[in-house]
N, C-alpha and C. Protein backbone atom coordinates (compact mmCIF):
# COMPACT_ATOMS: atom_id res chain seq x y z
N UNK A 1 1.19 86.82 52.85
CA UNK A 1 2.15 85.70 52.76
C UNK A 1 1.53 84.47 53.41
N UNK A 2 1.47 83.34 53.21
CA UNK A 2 1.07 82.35 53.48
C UNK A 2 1.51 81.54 54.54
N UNK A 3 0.79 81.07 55.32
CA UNK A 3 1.46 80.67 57.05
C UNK A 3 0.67 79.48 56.55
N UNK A 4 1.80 78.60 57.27
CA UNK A 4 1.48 77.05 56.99
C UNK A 4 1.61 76.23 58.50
N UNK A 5 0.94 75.51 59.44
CA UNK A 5 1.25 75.13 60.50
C UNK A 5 1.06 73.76 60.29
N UNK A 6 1.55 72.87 61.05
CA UNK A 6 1.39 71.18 61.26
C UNK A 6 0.13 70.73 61.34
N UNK A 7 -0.38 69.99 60.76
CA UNK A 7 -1.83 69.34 60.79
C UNK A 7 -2.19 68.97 61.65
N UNK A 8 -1.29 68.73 62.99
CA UNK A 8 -1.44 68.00 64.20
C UNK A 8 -0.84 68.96 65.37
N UNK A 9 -1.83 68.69 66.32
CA UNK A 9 -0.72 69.29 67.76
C UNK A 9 0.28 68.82 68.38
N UNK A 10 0.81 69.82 68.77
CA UNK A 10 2.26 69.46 69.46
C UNK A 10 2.26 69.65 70.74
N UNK A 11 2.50 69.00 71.63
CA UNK A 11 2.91 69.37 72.87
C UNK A 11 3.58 70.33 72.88
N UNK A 12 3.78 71.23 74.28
CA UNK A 12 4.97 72.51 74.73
C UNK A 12 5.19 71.76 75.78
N UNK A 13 6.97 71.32 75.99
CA UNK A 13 7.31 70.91 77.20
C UNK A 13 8.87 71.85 77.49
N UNK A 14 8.54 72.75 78.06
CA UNK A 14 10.01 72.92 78.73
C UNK A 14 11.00 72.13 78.79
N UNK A 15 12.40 72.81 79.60
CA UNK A 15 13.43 72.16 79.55
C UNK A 15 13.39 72.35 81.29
N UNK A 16 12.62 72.89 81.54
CA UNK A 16 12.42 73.03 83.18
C UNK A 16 10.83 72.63 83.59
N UNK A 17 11.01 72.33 84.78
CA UNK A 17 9.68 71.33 85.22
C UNK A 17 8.32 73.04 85.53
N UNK A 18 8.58 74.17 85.50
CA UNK A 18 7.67 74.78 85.70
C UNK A 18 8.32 76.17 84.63
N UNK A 19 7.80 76.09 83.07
CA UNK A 19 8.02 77.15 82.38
C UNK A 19 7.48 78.38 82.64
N UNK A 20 6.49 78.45 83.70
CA UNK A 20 6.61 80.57 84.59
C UNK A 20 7.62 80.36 85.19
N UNK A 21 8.82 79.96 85.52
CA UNK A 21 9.62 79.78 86.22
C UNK A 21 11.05 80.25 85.50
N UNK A 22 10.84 80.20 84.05
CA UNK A 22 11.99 80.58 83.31
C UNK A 22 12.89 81.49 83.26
N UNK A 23 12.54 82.76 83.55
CA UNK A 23 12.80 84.05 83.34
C UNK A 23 13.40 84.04 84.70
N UNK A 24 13.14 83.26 85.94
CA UNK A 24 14.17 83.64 87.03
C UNK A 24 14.91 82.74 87.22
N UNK A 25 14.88 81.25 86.45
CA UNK A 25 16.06 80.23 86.61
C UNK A 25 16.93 81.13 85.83
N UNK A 26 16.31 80.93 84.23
CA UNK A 26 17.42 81.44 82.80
C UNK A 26 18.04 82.80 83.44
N UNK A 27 17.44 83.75 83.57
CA UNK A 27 17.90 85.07 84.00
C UNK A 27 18.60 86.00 85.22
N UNK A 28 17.40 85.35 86.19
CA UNK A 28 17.71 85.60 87.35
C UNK A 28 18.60 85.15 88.11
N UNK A 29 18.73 83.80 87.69
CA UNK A 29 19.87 82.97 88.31
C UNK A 29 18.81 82.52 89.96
N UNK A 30 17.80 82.05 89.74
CA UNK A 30 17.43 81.49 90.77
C UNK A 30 17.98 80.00 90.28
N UNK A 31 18.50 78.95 91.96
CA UNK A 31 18.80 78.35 91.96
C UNK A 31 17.69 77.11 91.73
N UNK A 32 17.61 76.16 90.34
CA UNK A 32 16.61 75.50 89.81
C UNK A 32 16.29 74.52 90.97
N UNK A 33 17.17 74.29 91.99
CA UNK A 33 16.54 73.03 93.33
C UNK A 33 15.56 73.81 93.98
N UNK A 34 15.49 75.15 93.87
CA UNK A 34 14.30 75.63 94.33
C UNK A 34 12.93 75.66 93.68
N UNK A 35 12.83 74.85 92.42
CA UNK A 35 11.68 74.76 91.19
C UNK A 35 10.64 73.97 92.36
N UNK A 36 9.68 74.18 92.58
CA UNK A 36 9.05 73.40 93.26
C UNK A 36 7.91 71.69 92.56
N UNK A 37 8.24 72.10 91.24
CA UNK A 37 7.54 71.27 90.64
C UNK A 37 8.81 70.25 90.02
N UNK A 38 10.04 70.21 90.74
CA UNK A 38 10.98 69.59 89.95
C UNK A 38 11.30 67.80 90.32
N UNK A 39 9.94 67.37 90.78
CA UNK A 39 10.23 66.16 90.70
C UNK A 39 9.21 65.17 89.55
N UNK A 40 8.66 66.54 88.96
CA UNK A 40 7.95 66.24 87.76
C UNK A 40 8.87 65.82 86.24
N UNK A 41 9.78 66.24 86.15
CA UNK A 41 11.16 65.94 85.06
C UNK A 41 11.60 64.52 86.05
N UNK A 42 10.96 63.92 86.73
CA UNK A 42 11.53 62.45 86.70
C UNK A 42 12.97 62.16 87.43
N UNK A 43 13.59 63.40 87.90
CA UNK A 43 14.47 63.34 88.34
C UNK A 43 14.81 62.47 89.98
N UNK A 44 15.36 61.85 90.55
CA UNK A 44 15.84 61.53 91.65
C UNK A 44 16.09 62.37 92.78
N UNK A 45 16.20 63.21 92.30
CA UNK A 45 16.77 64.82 93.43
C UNK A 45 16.57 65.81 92.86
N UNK A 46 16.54 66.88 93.66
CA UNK A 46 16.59 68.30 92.80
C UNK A 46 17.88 68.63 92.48
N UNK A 47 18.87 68.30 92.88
CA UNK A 47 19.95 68.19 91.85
C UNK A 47 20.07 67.67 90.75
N UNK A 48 19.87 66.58 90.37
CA UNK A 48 19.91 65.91 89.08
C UNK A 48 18.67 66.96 88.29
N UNK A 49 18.19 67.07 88.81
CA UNK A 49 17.21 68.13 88.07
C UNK A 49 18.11 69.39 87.83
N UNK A 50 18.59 70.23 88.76
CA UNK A 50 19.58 71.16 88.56
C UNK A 50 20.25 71.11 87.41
N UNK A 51 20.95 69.63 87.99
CA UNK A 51 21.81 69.70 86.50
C UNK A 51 21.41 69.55 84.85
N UNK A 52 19.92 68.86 85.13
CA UNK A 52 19.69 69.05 83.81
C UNK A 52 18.58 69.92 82.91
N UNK A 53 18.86 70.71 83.83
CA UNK A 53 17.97 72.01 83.34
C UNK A 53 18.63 73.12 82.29
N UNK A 54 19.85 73.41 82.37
CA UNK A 54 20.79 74.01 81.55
C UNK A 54 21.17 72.84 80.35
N UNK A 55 20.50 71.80 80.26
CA UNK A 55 21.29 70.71 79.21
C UNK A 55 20.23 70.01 78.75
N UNK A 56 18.80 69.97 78.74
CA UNK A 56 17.65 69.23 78.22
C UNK A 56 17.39 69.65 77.10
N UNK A 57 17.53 70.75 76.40
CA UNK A 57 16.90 70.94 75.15
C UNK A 57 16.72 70.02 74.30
N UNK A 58 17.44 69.48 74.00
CA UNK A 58 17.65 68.17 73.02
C UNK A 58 16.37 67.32 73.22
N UNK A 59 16.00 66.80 74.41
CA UNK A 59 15.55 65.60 74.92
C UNK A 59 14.30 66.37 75.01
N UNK A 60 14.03 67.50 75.26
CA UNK A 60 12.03 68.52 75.83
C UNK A 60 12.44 68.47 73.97
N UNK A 61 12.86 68.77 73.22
CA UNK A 61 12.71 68.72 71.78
C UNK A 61 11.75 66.75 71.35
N UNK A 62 12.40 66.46 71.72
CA UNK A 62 12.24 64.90 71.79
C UNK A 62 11.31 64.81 72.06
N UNK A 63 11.01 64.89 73.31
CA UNK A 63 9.76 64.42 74.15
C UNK A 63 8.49 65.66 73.61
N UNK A 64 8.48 66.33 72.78
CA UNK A 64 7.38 66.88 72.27
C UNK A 64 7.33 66.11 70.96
N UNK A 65 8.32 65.97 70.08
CA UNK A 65 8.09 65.63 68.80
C UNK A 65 7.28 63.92 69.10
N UNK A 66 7.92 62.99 69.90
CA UNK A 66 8.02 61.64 69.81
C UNK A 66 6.26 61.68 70.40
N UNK A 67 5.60 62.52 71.23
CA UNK A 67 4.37 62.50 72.13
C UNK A 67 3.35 62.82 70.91
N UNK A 68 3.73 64.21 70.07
CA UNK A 68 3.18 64.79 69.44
C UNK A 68 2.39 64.00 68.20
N UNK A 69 3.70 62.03 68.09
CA UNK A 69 3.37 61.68 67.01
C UNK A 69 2.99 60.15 67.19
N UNK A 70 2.16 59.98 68.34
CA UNK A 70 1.98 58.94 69.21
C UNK A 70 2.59 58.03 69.62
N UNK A 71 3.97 58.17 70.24
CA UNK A 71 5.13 57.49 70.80
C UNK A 71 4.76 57.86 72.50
N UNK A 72 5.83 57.20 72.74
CA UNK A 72 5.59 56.54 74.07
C UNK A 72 5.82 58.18 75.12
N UNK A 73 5.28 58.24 76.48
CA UNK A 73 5.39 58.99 77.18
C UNK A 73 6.34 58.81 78.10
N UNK A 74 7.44 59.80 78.17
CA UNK A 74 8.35 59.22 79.00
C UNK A 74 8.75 60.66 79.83
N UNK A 75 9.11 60.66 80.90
CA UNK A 75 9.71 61.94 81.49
C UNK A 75 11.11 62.69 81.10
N UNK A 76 11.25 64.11 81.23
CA UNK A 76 12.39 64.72 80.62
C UNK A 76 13.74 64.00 80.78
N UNK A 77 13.52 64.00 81.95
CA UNK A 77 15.10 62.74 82.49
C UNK A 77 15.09 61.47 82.50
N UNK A 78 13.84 61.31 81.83
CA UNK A 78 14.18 59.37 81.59
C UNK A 78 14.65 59.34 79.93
N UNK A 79 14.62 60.33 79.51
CA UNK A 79 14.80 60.76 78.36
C UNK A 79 16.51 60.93 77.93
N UNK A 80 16.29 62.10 78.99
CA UNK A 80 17.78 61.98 79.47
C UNK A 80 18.80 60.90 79.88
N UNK A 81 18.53 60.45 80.49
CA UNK A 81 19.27 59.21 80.69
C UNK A 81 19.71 58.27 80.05
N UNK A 82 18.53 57.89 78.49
CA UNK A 82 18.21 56.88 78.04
C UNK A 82 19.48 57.62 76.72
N UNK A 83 19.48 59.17 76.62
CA UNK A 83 20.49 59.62 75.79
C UNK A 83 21.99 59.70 76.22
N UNK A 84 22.06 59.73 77.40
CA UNK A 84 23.15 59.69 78.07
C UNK A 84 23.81 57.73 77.65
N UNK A 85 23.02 57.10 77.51
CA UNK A 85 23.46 55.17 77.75
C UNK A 85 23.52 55.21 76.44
N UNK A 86 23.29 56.10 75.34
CA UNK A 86 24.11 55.68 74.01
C UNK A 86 24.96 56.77 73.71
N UNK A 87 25.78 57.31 74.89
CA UNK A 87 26.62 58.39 74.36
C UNK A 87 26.14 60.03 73.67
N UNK A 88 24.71 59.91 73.93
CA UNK A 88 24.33 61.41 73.09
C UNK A 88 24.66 62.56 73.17
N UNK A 89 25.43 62.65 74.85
CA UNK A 89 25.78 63.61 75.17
C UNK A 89 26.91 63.87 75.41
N UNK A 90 27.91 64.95 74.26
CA UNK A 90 29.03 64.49 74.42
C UNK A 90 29.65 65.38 75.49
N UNK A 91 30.85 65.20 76.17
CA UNK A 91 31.53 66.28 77.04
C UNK A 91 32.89 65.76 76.38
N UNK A 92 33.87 67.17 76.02
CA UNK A 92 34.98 66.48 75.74
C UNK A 92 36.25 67.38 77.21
N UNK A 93 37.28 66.81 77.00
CA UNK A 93 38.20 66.70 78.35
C UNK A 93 38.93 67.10 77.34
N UNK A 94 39.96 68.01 77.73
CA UNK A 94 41.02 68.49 77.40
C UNK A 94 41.84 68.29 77.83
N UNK A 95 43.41 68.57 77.42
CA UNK A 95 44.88 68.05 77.70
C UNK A 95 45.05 68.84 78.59
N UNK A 96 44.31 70.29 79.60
CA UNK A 96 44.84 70.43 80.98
C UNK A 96 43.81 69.67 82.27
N UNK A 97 42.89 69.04 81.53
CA UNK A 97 41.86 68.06 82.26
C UNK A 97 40.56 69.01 82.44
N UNK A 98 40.54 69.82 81.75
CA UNK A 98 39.24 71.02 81.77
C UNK A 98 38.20 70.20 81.09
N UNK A 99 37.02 70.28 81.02
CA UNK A 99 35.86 69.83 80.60
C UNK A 99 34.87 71.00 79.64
N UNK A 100 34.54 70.36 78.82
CA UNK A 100 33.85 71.39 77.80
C UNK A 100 32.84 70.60 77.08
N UNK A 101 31.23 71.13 77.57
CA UNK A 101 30.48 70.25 77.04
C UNK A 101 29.84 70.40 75.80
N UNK A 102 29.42 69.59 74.74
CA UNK A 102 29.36 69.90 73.89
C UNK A 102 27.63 69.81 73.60
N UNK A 103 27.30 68.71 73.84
CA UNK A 103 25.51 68.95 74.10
C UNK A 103 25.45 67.32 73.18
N UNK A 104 24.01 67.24 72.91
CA UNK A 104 23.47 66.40 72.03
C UNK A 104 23.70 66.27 70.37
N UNK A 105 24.34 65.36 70.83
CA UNK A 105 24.23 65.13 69.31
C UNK A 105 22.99 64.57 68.64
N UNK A 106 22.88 65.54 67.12
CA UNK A 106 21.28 64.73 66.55
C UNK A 106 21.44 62.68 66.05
N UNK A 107 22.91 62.70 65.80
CA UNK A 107 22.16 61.08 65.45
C UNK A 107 21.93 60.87 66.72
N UNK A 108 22.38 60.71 67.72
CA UNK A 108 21.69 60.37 69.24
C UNK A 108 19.97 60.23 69.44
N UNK A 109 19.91 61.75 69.00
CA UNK A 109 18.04 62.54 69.09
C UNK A 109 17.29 61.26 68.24
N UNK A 110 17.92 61.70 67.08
CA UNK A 110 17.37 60.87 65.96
C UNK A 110 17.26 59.32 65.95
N UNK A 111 18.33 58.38 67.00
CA UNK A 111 18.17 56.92 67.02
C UNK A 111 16.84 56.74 68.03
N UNK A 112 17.30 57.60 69.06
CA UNK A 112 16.19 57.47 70.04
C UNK A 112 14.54 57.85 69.39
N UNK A 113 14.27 58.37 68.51
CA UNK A 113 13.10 59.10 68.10
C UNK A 113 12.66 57.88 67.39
N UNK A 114 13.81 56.75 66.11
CA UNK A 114 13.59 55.58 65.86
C UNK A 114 13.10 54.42 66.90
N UNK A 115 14.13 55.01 67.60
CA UNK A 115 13.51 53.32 68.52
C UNK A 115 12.41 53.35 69.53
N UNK A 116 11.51 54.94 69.41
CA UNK A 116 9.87 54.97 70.00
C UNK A 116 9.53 54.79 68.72
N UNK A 117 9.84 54.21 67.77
CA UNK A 117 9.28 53.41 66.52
C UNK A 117 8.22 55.01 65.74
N UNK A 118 8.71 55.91 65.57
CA UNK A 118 9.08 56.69 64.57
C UNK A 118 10.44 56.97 63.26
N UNK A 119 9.98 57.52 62.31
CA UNK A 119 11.06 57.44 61.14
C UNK A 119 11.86 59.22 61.64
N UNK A 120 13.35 59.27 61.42
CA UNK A 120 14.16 60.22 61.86
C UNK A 120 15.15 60.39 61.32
N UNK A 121 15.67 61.66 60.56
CA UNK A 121 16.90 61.42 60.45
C UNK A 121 17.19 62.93 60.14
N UNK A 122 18.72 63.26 60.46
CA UNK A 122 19.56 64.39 61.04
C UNK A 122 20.15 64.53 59.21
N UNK A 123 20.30 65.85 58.97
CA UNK A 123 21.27 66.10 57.84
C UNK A 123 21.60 67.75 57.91
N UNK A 124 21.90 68.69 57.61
CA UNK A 124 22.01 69.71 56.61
C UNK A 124 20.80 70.29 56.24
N UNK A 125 20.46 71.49 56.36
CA UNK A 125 19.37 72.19 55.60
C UNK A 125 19.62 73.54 55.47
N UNK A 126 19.35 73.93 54.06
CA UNK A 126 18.87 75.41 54.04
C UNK A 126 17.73 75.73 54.20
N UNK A 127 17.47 76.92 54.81
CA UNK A 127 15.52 77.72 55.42
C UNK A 127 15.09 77.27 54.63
N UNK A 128 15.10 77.06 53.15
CA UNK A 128 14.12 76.75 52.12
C UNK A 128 13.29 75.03 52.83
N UNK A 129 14.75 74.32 53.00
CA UNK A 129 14.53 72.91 53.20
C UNK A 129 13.81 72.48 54.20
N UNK A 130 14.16 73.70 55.57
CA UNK A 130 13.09 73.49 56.92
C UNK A 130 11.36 73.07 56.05
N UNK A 131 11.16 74.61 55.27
CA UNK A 131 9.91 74.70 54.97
C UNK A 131 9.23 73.29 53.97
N UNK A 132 10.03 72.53 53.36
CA UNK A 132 10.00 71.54 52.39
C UNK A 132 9.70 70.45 53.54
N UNK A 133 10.53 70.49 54.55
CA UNK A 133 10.00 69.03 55.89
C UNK A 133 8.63 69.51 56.53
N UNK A 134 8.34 70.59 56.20
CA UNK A 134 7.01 71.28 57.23
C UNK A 134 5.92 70.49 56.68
N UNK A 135 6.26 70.85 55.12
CA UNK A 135 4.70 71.17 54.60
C UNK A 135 4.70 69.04 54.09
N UNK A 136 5.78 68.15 54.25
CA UNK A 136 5.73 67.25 54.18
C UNK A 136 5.19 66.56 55.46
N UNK A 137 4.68 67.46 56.22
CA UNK A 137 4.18 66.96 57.70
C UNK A 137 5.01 66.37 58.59
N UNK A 138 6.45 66.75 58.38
CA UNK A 138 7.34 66.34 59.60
C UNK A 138 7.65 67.43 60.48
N UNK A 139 7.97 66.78 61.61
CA UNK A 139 8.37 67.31 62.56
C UNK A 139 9.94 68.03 62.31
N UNK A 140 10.58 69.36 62.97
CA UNK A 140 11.37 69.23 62.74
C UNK A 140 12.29 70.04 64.27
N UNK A 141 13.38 69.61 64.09
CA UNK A 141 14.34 70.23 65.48
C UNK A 141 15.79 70.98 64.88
N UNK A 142 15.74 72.10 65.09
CA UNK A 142 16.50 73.29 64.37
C UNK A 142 17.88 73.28 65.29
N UNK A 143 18.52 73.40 65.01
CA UNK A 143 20.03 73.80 65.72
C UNK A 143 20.18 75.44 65.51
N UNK A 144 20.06 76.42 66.98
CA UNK A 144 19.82 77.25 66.76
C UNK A 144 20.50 78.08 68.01
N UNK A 145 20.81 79.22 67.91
CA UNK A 145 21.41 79.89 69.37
C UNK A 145 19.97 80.31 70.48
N UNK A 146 20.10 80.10 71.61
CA UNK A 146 18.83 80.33 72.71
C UNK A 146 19.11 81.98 72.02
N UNK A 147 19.66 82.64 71.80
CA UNK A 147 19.46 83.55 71.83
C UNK A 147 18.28 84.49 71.07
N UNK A 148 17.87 83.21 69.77
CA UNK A 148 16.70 83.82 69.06
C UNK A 148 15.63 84.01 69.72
N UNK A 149 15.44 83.20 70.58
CA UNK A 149 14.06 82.72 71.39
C UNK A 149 13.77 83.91 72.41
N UNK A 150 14.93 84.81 72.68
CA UNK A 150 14.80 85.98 73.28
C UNK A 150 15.08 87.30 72.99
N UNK A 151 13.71 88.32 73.13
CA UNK A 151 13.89 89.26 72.31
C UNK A 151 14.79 90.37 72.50
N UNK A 152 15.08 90.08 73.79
CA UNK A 152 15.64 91.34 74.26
C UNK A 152 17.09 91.59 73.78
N UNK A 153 17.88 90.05 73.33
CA UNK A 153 19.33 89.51 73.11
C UNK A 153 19.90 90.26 72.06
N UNK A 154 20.70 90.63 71.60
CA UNK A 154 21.44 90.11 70.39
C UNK A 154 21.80 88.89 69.46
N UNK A 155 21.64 88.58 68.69
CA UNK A 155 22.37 87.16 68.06
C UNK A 155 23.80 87.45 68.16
N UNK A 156 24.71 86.67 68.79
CA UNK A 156 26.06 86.56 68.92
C UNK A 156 26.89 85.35 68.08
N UNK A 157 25.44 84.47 68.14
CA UNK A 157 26.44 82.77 67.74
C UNK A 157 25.17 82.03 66.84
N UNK A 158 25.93 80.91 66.86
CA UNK A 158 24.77 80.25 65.38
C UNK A 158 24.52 78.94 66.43
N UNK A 159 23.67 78.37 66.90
CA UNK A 159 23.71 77.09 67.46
C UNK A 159 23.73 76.88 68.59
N UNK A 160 23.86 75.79 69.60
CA UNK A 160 23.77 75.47 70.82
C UNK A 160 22.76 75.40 71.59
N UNK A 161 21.30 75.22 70.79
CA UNK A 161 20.40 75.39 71.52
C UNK A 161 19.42 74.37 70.59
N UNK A 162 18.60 74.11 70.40
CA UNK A 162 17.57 73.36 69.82
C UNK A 162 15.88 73.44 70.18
N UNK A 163 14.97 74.40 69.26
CA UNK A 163 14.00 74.22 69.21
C UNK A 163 12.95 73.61 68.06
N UNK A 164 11.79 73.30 68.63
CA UNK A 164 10.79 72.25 67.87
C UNK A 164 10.08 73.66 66.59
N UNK A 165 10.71 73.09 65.48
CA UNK A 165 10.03 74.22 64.18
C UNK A 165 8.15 73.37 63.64
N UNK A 166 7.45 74.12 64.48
CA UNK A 166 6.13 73.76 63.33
C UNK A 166 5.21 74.24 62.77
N UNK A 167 5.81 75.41 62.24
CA UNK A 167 5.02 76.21 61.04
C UNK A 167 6.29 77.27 60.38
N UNK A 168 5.66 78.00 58.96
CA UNK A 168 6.28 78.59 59.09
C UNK A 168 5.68 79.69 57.61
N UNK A 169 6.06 81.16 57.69
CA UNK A 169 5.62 82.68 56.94
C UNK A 169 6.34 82.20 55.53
N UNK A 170 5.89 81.54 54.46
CA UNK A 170 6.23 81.30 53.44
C UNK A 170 6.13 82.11 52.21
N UNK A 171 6.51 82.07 51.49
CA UNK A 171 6.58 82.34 49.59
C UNK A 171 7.48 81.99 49.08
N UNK A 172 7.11 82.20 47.18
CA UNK A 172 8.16 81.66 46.37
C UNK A 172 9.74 81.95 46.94
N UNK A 173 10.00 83.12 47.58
CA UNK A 173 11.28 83.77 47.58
C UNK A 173 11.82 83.09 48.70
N UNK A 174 11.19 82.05 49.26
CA UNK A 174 11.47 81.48 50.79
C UNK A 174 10.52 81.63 52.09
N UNK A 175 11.79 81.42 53.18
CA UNK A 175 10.52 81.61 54.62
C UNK A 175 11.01 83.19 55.33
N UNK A 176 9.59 83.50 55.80
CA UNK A 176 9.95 85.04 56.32
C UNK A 176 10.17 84.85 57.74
N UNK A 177 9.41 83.60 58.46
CA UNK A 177 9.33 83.57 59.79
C UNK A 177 9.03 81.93 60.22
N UNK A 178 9.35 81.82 61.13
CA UNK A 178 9.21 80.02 61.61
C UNK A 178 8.48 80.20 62.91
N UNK A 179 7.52 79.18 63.32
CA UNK A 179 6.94 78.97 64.43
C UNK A 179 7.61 78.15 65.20
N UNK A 180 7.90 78.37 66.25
CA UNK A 180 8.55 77.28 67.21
C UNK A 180 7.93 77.07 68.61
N UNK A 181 8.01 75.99 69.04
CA UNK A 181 8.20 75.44 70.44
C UNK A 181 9.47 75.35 71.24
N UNK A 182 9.95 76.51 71.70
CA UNK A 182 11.37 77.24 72.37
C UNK A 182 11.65 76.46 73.68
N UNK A 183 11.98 74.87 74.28
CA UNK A 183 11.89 75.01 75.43
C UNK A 183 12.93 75.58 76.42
N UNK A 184 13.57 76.60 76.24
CA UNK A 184 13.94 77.53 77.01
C UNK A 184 13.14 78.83 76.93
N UNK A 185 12.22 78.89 76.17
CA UNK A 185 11.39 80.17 76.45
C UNK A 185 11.49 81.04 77.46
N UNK A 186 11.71 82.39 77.48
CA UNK A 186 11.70 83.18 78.44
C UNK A 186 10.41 83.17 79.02
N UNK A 187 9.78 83.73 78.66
CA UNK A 187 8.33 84.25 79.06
C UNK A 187 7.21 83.24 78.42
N UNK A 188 6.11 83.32 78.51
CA UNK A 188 4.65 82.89 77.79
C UNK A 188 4.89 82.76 76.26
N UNK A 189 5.23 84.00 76.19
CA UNK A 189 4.55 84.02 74.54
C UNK A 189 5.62 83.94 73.66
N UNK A 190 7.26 82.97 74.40
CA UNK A 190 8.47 83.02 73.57
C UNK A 190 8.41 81.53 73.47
N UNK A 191 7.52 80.87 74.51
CA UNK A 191 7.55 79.48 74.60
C UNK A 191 7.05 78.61 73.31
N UNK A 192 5.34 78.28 73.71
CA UNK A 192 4.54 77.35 72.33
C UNK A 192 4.21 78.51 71.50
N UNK A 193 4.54 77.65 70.71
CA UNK A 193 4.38 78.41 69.20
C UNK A 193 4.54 80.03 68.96
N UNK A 194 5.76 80.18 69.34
CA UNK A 194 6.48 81.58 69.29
C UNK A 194 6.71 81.73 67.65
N UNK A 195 6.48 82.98 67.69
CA UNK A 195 6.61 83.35 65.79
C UNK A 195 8.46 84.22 65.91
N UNK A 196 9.35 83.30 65.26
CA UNK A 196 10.70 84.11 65.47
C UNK A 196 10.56 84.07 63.51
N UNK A 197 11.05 85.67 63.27
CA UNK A 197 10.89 86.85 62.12
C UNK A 197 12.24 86.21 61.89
N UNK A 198 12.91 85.95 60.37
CA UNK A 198 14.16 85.57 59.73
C UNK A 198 15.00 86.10 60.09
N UNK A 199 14.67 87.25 60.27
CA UNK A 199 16.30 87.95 60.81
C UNK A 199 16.38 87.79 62.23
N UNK A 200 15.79 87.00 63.25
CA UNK A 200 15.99 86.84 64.53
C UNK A 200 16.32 84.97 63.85
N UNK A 201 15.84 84.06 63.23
CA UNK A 201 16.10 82.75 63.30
C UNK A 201 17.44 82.69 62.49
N UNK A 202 17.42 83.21 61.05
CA UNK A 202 18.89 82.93 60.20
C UNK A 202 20.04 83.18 60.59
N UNK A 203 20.14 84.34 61.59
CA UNK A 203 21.41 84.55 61.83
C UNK A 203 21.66 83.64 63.30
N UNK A 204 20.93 83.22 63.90
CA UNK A 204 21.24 81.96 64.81
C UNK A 204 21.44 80.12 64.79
N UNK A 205 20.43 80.65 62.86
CA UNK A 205 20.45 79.31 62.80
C UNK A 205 21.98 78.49 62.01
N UNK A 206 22.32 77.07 63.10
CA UNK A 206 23.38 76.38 62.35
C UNK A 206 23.35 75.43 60.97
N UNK A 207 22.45 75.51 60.75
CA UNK A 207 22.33 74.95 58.93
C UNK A 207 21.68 73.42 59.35
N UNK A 208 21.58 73.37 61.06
CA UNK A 208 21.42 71.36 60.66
C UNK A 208 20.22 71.57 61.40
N UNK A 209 19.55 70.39 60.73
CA UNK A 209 18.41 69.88 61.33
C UNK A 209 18.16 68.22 61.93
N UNK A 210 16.95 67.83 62.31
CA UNK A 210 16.59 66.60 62.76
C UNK A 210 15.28 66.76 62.36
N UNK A 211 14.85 65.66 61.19
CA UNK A 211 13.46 65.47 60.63
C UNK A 211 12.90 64.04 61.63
N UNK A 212 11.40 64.44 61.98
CA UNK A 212 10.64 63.59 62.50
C UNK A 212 9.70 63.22 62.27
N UNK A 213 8.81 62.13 61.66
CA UNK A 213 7.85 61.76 60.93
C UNK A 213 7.39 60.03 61.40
């Protein structure tokens, strides 16, 4: 079957300032102010880092695609921030005053990816269509559950997570497998360019994408 990868390299940037570190923030529940490399995400404190270690995907998606395609270098949380000042991140409040966050939205991803003066834009895709933005040499950012990215999981849900797609196990009949840049990666080899098999990506994946070119 025919494996097709991006003509160009991609950065691997976590959603945490030290990815050997994953498996005991994500898992272990070590407390991320203890990351010792966490004033590398640009953050002000190791709190603000804290907090945006469970909520960067969007933006380590970003900041690989936008680097990958000679746009500007910017840190995870300046990234952050800069998505936060046009609303990208939504949280909605409920009628008993509870809070429920909802994450990044792609036109957000996608204005910001424009205005490091790259072309971007968010729609709808079926697996077929991922593979149709691949082999057109775009970048692409999958709406997908963290849960694919780990093998040990079950798939439970479709979405809430976002990794960088750049390759992928093709033929006429479709794609068998997608390469990704996971930045919640558990381990090493779930992180850059992890090979997730269709039946670990389709049943997580939410149908939308963000094309980058």
């Amino acid at each position: 079957m025919p494996t097709y990868h991006l003509p160009y390299s991609v950065p691997y940037y976590a959603q945490i300032a030290s990815p050997e570190l994953a498996e005991a923030i994500f898992v272990q529940g070590l407390d991320p102010i203890h990351d010792p490399h966490w004033a590398e995400s640009g953050a002000a404190t190791p709190e603000e880092y804290a907090y945006w270690v469970e909520r960067a995907c969007g933006v380590a998606c970003l900041k690989m695609c936008v680097e990958a395609l000679g746009g500007p270098r910017r840190s995870l949380v300046e990234w952050a921030r800069l998505g936060v000042a046009r609303g990208g991140y939504l949280v909605r409040t409920s009628p008993d005053g509870s809070q429920h966050e909802i994450g990044w939205t792609h036109r957000a991803l996608a204005e910001l990816a424009q205005e490091a003066g790259l072309h971007s834009y968010h729609k709808p895709a079926a697996l077929f269509e991922i593979v149709d933005e691949l082999l057109q040499e775009h970048l692409v950012i999958a709406s997908v559950s963290y849960e694919a990215g780990d093998d040990r999981l079950p798939i439970t849900k479709q979405g809430g997570h976002l990794m960088v797609i750049t390759g992928a196990e093709y033929d006429e009949s479709g794609p068998a497998a997608f390469y990704v840049n996971n930045p919640s990666g558990r381990r090493a080899n779930l992180q850059a360019g992890a090979r997730l098999a269709l039946e670990r990506f389709a049943p997580a994946y939410a149908g939308r994408i963000i094309a980058i070119y």
